[in-house]
Protein backbone atom coordinates (compact mmCIF):
# COMPACT_ATOMS: atom_id res chain seq x y z
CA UNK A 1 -9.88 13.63 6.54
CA UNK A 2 -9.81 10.23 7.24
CA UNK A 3 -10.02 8.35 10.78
CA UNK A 4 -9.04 4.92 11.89
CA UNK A 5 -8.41 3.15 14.82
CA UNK A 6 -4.81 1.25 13.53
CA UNK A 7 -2.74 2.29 10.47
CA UNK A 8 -0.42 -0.15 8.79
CA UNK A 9 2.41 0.65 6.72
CA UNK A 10 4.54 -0.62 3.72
CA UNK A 11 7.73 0.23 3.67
CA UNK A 12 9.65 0.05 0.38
CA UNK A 13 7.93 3.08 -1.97
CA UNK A 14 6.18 4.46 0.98
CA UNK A 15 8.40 5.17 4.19
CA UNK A 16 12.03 4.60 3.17
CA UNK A 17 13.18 5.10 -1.04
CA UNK A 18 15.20 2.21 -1.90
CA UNK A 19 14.70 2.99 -5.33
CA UNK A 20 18.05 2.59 -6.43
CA UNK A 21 18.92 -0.96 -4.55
CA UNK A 22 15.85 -2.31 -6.30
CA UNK A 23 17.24 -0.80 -9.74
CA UNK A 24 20.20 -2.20 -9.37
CA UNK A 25 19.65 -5.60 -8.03
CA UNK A 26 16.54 -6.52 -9.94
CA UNK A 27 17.95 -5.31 -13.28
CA UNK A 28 21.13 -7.38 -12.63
CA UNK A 29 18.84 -10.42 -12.41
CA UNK A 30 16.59 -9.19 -15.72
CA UNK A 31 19.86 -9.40 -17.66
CA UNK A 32 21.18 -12.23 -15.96
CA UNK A 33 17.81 -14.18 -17.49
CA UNK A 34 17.69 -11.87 -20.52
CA UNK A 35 15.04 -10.33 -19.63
CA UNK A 36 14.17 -6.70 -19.89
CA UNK A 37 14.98 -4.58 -16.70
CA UNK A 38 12.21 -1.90 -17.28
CA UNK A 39 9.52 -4.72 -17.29
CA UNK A 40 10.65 -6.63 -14.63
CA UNK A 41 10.76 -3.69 -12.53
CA UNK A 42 7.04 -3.00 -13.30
CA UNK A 43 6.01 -6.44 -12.31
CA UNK A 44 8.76 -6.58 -8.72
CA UNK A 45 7.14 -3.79 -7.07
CA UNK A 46 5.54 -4.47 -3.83
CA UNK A 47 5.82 -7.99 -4.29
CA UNK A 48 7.90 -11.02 -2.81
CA UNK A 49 11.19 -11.72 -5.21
CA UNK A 50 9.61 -15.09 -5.95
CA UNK A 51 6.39 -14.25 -6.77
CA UNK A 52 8.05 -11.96 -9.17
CA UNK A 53 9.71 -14.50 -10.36
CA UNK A 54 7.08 -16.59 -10.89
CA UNK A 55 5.05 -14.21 -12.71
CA UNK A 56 7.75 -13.61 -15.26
CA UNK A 57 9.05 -16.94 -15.88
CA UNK A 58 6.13 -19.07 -15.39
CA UNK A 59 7.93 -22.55 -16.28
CA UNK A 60 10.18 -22.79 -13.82
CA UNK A 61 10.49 -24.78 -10.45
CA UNK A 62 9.17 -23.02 -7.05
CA UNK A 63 12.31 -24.57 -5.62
CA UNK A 64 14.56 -22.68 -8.00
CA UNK A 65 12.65 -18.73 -7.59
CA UNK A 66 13.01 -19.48 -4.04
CA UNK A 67 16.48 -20.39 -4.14
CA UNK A 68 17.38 -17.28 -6.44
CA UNK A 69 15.11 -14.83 -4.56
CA UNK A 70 17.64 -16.20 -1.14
CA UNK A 71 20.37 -15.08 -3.21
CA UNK A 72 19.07 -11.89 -4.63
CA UNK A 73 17.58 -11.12 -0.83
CA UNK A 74 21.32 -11.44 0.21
CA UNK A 75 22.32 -8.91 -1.92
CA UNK A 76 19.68 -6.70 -1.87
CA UNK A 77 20.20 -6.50 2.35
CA UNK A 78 23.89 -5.79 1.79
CA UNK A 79 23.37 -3.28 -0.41
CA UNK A 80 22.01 -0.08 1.38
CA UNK A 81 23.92 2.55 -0.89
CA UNK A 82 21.49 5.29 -1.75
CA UNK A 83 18.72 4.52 0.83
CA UNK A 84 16.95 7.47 1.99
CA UNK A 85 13.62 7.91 4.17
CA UNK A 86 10.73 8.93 1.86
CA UNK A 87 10.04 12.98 2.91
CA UNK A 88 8.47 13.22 5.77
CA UNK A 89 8.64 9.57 7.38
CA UNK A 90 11.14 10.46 10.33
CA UNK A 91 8.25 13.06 11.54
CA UNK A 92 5.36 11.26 10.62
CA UNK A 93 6.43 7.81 12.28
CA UNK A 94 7.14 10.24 15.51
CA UNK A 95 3.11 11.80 14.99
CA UNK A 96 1.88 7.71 14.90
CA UNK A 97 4.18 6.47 17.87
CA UNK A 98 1.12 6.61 20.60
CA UNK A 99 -1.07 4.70 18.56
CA UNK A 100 -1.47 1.71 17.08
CA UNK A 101 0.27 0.62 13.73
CA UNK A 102 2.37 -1.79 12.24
CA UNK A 103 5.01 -2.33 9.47
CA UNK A 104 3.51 -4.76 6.50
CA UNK A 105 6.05 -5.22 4.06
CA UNK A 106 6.92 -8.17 1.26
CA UNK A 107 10.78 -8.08 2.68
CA UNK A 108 12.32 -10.11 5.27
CA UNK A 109 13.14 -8.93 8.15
CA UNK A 110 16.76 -8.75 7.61
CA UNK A 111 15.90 -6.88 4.81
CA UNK A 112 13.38 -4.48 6.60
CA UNK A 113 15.80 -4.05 9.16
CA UNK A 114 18.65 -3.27 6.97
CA UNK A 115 16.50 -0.70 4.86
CA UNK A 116 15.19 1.35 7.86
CA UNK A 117 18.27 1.68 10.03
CA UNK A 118 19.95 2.85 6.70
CA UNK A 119 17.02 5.13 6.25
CA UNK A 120 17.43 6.13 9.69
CA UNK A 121 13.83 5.52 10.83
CA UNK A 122 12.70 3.50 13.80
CA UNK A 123 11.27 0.15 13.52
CA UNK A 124 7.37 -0.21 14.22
CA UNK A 125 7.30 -2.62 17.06
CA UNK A 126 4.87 -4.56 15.23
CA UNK A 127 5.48 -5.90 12.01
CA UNK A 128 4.61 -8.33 9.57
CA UNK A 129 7.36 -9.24 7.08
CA UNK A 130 7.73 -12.09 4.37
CA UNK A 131 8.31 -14.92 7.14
CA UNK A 132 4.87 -14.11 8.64
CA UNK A 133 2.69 -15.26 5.18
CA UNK A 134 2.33 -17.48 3.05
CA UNK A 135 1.19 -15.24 0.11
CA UNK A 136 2.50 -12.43 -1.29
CA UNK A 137 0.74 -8.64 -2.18
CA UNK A 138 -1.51 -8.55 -3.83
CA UNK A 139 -3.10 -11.41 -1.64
CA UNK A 140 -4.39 -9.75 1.25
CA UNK A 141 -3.09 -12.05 3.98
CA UNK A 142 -0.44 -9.38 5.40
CA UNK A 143 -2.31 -6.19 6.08
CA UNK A 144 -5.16 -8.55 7.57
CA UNK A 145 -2.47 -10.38 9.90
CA UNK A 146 -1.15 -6.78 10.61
CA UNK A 147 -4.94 -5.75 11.81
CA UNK A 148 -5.22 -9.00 13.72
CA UNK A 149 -2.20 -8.57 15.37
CA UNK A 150 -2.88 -4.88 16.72
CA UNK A 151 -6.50 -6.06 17.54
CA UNK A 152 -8.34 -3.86 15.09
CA UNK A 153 -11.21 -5.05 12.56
CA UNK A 154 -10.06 -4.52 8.74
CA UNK A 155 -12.80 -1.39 8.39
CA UNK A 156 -10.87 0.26 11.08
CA UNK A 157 -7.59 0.37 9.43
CA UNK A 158 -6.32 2.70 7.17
CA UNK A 159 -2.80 1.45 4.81
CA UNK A 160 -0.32 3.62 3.86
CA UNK A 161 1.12 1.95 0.22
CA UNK A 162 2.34 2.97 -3.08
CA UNK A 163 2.50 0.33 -5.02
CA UNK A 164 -0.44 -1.63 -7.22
CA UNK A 165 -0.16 -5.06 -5.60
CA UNK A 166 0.12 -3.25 -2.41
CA UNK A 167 -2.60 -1.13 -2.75
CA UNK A 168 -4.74 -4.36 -4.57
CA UNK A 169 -3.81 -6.25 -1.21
CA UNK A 170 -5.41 -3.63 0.98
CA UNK A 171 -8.19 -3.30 -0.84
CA UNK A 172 -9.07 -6.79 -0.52
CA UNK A 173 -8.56 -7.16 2.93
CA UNK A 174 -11.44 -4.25 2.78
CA UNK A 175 -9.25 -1.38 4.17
CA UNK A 176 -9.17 2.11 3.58
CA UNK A 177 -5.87 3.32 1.51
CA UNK A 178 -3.89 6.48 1.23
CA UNK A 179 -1.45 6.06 -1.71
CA UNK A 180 2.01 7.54 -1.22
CA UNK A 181 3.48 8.80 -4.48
CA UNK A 182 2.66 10.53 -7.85
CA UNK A 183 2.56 7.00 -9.32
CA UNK A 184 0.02 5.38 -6.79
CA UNK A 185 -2.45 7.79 -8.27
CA UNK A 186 -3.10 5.25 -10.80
CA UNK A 187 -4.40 2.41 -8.52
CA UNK A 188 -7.30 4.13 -7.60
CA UNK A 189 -6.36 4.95 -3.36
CA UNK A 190 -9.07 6.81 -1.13
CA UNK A 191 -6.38 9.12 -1.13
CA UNK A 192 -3.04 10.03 -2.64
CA UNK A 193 -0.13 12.14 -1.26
CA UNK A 194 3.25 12.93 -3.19
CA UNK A 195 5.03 12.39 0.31
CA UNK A 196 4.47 12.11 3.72
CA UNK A 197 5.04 15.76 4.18
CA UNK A 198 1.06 16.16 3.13
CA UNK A 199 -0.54 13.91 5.73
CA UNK A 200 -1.14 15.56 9.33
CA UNK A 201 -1.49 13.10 12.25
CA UNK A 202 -3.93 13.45 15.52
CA UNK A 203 -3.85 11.26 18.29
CA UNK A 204 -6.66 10.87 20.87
CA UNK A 205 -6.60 6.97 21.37
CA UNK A 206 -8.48 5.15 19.99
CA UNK A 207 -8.91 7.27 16.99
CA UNK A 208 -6.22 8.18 14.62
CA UNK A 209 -7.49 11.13 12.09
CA UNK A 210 -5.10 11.81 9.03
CA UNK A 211 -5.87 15.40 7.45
CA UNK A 212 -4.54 16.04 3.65
């Protein structure tokens, strides 16, 4: 069991699976830059497009990855074909709604709000998205704007991520983690769920207490 006074979420990996739009769109630009897809996929996870970008071609401009990553934003936010919630988000966003959390993700928010209206899930009303910082996972700066913002110290939060920037960011900010997925194993969570289906929620404000 773990208990908290604020969770924060990422969304991409660990409430919605967008696995598919990411596939597509990322390996377009890996080709496009000749590149290979499966790599570039490795590094894009739970990161900012530009920062990706940056890490993989190391040379070039800031001006032109954030000029490309407005382009491949654009398409990524029109695509929503295959977007499902991850199991067990609709119920477990519903067992979180009294208390206090918020969404801390490296999309926009057009993007966010694309992804979880296609996934069908309800929007945290607070939120944190790539506007809000000025560095990207694995820099801590979101999930510690997402505690400020809900008025909770960093040792009372607990993230829900499943990426390894993601879960590297939370770390930092010196919050608890529960890794979502068989692959966030591997970045060393407090915990680590296959799905939301495996975390139970109780309420009494102002503690939150996840069983597993």
């Amino acid at each position: 069991m773990l208990t908290a006074r604020a969770l924060l979420l990422d969304m991409d990996g660990t409430l919605v699976d967008s696995h598919a739009v990411v596939e597509r769109c990322w390996s377009r630009w890996a080709l496009d830059h000749g590149l290979d897809p499966q790599e570039v996929l490795a590094v894009a996870h739970g990161r900012q497009g530009h920062a990706t970008m940056a890490a993989l071609l190391p040379d070039r401009p800031v001006e032109v990855n954030l000029a490309e990553n407005r382009a491949l934003l654009a398409q990524e936010t029109a695509d929503t074909e295959g977007i499902v919630p991850i199991a067990g988000a609709p119920e477990f966003l519903a067992a979180i709604a009294a208390a206090p959390h918020a969404l801390v993700t490296s999309a926009d928010t057009a993007l966010a709000t694309a992804r979880m209206g296609a996934a069908g899930l309800p929007m945290p009303a607070v939120r944190v998205t790539a506007e809000d910082v000025r560095a990207s996972k694995p820099d801590p700066e979101g999930f510690l704007k997402g505690a400020a913002l809900l008025g909770v110290a960093p040792a009372d939060c607990v993230v829900f991520e499943d990426s390894e920037a993601g879960i590297a960011a939370a770390k930092a900010a010196g919050m608890r983690v529960v890794g979502v997925g068989p692959r966030s194993a591997d970045f060393a969570p407090d915990v680590q769920v296959d799905d939301l289906t495996a975390v139970t929620v109780t309420v009494a404000v102002p503690t939150v207490r996840l069983s597993f």
